[in-house]
PDB file of N, CA and C in Angstrom:
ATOM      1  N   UNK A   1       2.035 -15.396 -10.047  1.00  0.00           N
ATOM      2  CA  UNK A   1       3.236 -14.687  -9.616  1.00  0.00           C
ATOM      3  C   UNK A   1       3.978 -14.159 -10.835  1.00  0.00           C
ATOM      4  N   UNK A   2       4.446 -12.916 -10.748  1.00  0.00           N
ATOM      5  CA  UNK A   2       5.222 -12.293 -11.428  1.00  0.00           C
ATOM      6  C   UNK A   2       6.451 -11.758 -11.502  1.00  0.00           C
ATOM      7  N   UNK A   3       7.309 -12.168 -12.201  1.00  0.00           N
ATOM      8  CA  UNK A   3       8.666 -11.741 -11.591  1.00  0.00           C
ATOM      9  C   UNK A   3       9.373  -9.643 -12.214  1.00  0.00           C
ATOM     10  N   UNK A   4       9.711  -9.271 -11.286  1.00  0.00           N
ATOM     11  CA  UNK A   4       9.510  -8.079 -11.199  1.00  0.00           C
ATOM     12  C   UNK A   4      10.473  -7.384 -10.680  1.00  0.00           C
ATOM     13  N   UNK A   5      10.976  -5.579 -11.007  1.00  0.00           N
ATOM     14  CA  UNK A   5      11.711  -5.275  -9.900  1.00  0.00           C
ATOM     15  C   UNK A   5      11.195  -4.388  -8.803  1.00  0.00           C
ATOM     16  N   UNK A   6      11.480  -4.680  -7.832  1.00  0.00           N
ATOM     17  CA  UNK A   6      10.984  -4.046  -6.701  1.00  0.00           C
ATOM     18  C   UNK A   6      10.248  -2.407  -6.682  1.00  0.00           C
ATOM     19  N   UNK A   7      10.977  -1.400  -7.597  1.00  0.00           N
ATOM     20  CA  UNK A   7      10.633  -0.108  -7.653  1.00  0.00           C
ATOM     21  C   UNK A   7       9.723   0.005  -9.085  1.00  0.00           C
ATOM     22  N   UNK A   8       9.352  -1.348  -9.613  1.00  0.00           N
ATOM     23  CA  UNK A   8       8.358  -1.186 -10.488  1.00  0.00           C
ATOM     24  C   UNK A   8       6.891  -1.651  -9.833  1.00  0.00           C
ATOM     25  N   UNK A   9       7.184  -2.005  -9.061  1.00  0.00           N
ATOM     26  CA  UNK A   9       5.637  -2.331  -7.771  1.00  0.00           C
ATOM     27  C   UNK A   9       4.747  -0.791  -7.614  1.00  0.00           C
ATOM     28  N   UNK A  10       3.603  -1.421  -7.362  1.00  0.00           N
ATOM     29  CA  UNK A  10       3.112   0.028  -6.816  1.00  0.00           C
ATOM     30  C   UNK A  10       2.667  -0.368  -5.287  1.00  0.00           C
ATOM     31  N   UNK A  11       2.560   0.775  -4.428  1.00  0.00           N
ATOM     32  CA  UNK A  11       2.257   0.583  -2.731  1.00  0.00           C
ATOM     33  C   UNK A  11       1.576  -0.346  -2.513  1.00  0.00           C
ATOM     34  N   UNK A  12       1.694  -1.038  -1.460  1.00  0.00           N
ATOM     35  CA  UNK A  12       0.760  -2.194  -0.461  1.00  0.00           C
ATOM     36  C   UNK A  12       0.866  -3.230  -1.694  1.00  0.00           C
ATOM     37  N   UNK A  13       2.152  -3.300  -2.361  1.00  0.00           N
ATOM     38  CA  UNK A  13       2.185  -4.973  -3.384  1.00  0.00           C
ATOM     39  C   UNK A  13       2.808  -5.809  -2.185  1.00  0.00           C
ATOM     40  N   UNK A  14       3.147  -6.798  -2.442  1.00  0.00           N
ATOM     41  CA  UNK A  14       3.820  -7.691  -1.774  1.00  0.00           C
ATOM     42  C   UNK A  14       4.557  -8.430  -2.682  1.00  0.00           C
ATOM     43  N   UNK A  15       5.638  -8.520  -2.340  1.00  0.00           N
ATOM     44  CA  UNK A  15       6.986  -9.550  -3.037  1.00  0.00           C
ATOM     45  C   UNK A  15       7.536 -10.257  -2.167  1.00  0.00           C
ATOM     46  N   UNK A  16       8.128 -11.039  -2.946  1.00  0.00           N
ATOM     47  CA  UNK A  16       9.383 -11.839  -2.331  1.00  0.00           C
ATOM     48  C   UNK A  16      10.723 -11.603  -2.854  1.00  0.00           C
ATOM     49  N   UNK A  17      11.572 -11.815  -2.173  1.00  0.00           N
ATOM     50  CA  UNK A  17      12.984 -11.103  -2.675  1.00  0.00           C
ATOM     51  C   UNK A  17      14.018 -12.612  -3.143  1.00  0.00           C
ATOM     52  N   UNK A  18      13.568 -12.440  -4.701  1.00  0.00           N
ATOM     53  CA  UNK A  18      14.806 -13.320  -5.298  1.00  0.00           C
ATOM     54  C   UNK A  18      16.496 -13.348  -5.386  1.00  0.00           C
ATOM     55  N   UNK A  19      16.437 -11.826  -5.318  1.00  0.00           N
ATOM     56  CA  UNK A  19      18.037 -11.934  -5.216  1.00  0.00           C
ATOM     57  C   UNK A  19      18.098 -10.437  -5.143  1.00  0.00           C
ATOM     58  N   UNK A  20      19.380 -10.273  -4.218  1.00  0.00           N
ATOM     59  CA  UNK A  20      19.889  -8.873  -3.941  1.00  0.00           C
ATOM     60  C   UNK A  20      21.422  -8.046  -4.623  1.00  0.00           C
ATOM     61  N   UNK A  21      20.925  -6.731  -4.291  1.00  0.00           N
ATOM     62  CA  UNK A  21      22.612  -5.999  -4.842  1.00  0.00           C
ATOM     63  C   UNK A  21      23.262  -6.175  -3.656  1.00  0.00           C
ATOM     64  N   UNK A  22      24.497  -6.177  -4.040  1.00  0.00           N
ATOM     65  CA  UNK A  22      25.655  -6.508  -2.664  1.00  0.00           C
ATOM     66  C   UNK A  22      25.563  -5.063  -2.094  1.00  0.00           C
ATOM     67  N   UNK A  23      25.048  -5.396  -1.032  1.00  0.00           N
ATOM     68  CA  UNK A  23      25.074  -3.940   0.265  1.00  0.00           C
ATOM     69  C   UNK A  23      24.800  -4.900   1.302  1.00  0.00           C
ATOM     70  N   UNK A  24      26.048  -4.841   2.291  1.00  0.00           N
ATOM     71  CA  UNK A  24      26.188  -5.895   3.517  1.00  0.00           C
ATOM     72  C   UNK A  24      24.514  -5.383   4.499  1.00  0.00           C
ATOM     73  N   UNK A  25      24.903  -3.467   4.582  1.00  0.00           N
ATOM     74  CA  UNK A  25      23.852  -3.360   5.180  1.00  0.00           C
ATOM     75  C   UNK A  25      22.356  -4.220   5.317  1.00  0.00           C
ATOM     76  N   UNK A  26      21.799  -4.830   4.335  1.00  0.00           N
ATOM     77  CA  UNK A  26      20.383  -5.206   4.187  1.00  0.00           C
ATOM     78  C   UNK A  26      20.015  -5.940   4.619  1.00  0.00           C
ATOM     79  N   UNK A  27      21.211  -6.868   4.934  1.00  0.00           N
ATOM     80  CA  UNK A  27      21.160  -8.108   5.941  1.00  0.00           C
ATOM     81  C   UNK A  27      20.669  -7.886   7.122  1.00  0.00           C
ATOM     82  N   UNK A  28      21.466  -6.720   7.602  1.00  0.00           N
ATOM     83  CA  UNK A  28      21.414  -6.174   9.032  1.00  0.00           C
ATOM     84  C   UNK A  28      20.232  -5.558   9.144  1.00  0.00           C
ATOM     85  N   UNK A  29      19.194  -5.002   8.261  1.00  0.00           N
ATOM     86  CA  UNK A  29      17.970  -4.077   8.464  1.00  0.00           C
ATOM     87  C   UNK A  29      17.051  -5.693   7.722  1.00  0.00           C
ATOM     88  N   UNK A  30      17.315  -6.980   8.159  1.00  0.00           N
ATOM     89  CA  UNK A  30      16.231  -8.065   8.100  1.00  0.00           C
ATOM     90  C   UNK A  30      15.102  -8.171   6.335  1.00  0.00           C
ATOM     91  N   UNK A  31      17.031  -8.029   5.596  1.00  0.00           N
ATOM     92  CA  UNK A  31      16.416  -8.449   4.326  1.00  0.00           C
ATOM     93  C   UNK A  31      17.690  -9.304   3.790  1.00  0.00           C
ATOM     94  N   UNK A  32      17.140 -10.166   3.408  1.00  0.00           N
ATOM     95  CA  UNK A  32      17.570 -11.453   2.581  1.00  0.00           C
ATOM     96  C   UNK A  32      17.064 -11.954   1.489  1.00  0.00           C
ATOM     97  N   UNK A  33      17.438 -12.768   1.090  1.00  0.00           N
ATOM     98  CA  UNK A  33      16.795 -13.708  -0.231  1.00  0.00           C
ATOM     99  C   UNK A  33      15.474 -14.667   0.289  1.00  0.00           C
ATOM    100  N   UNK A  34      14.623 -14.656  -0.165  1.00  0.00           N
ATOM    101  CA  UNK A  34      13.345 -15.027   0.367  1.00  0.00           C
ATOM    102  C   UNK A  34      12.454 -14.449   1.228  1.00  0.00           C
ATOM    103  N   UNK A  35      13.094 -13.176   1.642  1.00  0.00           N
ATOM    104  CA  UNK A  35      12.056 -12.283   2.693  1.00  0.00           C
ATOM    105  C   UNK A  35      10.930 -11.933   1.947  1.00  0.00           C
ATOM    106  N   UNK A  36       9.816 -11.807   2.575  1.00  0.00           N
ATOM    107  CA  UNK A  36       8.667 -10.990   1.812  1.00  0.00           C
ATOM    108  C   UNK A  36       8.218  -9.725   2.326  1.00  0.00           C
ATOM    109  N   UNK A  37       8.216  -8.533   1.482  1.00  0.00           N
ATOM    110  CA  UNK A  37       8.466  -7.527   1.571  1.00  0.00           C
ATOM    111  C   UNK A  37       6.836  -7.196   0.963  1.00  0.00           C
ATOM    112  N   UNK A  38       6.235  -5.622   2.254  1.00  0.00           N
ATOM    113  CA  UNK A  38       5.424  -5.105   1.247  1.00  0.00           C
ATOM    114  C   UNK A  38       6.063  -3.327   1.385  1.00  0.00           C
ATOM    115  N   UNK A  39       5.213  -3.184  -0.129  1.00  0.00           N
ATOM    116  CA  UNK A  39       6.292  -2.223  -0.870  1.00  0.00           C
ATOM    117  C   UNK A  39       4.926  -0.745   0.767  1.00  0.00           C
ATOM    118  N   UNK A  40       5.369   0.165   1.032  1.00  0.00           N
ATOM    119  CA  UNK A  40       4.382   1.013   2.081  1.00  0.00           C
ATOM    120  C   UNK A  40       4.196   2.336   1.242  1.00  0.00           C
ATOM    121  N   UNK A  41       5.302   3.077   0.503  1.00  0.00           N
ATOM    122  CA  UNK A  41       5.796   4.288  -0.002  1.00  0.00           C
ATOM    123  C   UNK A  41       6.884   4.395  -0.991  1.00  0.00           C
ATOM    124  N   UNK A  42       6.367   5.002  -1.697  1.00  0.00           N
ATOM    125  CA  UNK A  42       7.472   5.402  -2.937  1.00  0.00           C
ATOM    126  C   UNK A  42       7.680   6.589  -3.050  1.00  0.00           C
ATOM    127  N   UNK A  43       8.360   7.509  -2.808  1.00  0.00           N
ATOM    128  CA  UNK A  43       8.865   8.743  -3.205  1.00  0.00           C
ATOM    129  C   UNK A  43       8.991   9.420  -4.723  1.00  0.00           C
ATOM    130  N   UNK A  44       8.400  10.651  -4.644  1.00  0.00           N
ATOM    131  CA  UNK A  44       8.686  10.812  -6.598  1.00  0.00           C
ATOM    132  C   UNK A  44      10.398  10.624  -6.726  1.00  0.00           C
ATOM    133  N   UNK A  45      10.492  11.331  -8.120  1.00  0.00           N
ATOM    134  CA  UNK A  45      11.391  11.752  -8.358  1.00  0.00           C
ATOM    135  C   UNK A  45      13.168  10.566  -7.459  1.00  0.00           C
ATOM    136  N   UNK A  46      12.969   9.580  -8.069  1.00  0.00           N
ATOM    137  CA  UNK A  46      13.757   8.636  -7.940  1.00  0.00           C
ATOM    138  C   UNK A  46      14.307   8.666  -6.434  1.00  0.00           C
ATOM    139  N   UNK A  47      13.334   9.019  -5.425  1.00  0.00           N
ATOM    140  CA  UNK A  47      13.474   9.154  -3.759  1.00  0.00           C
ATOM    141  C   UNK A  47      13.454   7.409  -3.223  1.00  0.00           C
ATOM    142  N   UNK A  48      13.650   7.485  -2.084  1.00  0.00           N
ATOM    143  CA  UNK A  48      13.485   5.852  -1.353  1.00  0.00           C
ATOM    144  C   UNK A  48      12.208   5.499  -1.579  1.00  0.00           C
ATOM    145  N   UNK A  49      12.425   4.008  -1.219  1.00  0.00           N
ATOM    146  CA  UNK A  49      10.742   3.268  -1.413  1.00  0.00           C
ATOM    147  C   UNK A  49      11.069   2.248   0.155  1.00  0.00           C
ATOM    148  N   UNK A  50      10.274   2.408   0.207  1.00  0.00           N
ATOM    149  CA  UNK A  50       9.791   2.004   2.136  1.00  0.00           C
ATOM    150  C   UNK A  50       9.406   0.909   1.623  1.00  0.00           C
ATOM    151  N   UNK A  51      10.062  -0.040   2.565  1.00  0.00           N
ATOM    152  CA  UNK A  51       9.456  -1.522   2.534  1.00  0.00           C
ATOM    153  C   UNK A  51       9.034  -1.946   4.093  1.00  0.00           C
ATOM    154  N   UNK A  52       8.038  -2.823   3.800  1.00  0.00           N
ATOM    155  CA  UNK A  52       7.987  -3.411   5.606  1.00  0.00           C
ATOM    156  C   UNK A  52       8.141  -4.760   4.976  1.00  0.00           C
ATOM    157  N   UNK A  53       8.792  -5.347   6.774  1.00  0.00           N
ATOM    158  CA  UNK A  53       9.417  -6.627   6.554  1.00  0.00           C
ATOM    159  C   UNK A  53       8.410  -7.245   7.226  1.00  0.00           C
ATOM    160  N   UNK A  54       8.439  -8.465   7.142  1.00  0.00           N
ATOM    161  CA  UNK A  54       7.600  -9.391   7.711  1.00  0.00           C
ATOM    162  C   UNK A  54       7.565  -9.134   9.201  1.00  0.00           C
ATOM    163  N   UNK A  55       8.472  -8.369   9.869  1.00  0.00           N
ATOM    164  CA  UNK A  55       8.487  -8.451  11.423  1.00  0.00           C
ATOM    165  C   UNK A  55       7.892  -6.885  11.538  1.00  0.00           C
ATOM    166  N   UNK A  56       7.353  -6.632  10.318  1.00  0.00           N
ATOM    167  CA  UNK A  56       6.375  -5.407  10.429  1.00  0.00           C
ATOM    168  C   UNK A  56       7.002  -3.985  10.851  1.00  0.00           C
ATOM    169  N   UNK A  57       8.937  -4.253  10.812  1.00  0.00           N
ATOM    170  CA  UNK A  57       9.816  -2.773  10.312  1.00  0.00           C
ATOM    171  C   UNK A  57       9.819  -2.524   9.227  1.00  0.00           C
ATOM    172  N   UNK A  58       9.909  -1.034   9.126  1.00  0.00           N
ATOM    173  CA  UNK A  58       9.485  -0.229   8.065  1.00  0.00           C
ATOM    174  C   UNK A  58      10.925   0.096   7.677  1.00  0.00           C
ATOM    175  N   UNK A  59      11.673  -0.058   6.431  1.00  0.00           N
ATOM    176  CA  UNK A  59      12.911   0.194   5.976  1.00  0.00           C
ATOM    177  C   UNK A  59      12.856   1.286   4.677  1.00  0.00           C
ATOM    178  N   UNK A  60      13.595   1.964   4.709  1.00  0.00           N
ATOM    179  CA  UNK A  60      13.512   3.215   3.442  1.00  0.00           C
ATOM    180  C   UNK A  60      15.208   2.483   2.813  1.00  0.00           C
ATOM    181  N   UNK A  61      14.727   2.524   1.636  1.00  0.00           N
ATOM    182  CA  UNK A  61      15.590   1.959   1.135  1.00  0.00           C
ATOM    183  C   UNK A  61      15.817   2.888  -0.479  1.00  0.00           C
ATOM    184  N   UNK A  62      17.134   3.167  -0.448  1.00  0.00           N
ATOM    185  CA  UNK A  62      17.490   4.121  -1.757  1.00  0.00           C
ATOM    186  C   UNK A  62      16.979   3.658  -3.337  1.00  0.00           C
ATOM    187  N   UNK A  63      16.873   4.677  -3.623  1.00  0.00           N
ATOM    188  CA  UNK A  63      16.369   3.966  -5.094  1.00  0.00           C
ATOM    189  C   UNK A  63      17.383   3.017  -6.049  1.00  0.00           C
ATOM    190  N   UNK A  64      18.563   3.652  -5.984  1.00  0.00           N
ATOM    191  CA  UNK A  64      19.447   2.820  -6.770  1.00  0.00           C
ATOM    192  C   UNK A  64      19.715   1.567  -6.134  1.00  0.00           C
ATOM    193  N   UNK A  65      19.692   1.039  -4.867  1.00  0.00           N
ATOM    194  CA  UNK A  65      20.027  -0.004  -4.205  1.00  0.00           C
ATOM    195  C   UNK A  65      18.530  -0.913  -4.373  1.00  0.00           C
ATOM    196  N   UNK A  66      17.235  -0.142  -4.261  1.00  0.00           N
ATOM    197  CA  UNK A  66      16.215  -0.907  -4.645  1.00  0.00           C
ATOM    198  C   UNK A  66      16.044  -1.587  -5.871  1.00  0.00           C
ATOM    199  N   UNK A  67      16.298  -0.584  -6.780  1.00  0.00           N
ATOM    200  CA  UNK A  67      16.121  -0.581  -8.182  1.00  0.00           C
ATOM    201  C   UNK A  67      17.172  -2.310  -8.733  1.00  0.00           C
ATOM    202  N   UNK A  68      18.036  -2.530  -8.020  1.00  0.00           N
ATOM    203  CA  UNK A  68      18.516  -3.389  -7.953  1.00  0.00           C
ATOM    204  C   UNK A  68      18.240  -4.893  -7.726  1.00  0.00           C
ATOM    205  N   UNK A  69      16.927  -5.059  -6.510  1.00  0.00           N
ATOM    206  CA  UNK A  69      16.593  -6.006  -5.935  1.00  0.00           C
ATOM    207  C   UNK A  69      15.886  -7.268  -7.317  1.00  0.00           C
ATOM    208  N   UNK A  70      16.134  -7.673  -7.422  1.00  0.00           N
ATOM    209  CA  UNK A  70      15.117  -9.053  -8.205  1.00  0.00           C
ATOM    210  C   UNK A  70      13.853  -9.432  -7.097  1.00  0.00           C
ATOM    211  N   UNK A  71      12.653  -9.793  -7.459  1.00  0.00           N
ATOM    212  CA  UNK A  71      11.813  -9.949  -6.827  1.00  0.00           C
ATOM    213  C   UNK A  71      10.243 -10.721  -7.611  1.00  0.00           C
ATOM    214  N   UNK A  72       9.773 -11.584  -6.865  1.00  0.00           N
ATOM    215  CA  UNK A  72       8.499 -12.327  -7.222  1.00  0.00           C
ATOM    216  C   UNK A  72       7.426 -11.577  -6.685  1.00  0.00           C
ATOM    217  N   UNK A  73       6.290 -10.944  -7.536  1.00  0.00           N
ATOM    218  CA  UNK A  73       5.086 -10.332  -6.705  1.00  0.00           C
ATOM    219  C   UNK A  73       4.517 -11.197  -6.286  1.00  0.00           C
ATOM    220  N   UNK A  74       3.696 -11.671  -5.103  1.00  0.00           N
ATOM    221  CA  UNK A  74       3.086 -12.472  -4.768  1.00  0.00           C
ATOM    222  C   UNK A  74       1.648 -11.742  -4.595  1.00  0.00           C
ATOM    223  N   UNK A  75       0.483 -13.010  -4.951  1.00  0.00           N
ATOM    224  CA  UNK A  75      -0.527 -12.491  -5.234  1.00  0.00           C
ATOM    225  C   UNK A  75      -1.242 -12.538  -3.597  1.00  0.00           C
ATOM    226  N   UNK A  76      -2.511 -12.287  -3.604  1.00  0.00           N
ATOM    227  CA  UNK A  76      -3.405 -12.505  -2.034  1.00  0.00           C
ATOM    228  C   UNK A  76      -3.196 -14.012  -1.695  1.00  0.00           C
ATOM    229  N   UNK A  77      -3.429 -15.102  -3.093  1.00  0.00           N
ATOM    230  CA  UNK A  77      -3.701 -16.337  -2.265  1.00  0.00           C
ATOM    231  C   UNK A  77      -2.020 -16.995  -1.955  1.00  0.00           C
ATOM    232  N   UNK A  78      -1.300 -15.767  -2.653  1.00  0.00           N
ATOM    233  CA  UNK A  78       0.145 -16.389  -1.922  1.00  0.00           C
ATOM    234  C   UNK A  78       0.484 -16.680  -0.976  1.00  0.00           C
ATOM    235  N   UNK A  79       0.433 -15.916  -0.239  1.00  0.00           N
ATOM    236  CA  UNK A  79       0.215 -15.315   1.345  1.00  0.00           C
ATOM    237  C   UNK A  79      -0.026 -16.290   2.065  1.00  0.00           C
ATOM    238  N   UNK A  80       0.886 -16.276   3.182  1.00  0.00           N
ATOM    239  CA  UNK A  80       0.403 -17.718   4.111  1.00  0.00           C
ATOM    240  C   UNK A  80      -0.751 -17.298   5.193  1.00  0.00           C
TER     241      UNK A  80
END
């Protein structure tokens, strides 16, 4: 495991989310501290990066608010 920030992932990684930027929203779109997130899409040019959540919604999430996230990559045998 590697600790990492979220918009330095490349597509279909998988993380876990160590700690977040304060945006109440994220809570509400089923992200928290410990969710595991895989990264789906990244946009050029500093655009959203799409995450799916474990309940398999797809969230577009801004770059500066991503760029923010703290996060553990988790490898294949992480994975439950």
């Amino acid at each position: 495991m590697k600790s990492r920030g979220l918009c330095d992932l490349p597509c279909e990684a998988r993380c876990r989310v160590k700690s977040l930027p304060v945006c109440p929203l994220l809570e509400g779109l089923g992200i928290h501290i410990g969710s595991e997130l895989c990264i789906k899409h990244k946009s050029p040019w500093r655009g959203p990066v799409v995450v799916q959540t474990r309940g398999r919604r797809e969230v577009a999430i801004d770059y500066a608010i991503a760029s923010e996230f703290g996060i553990e990559e988790l490898n294949s045998d992480d994975m439950p």
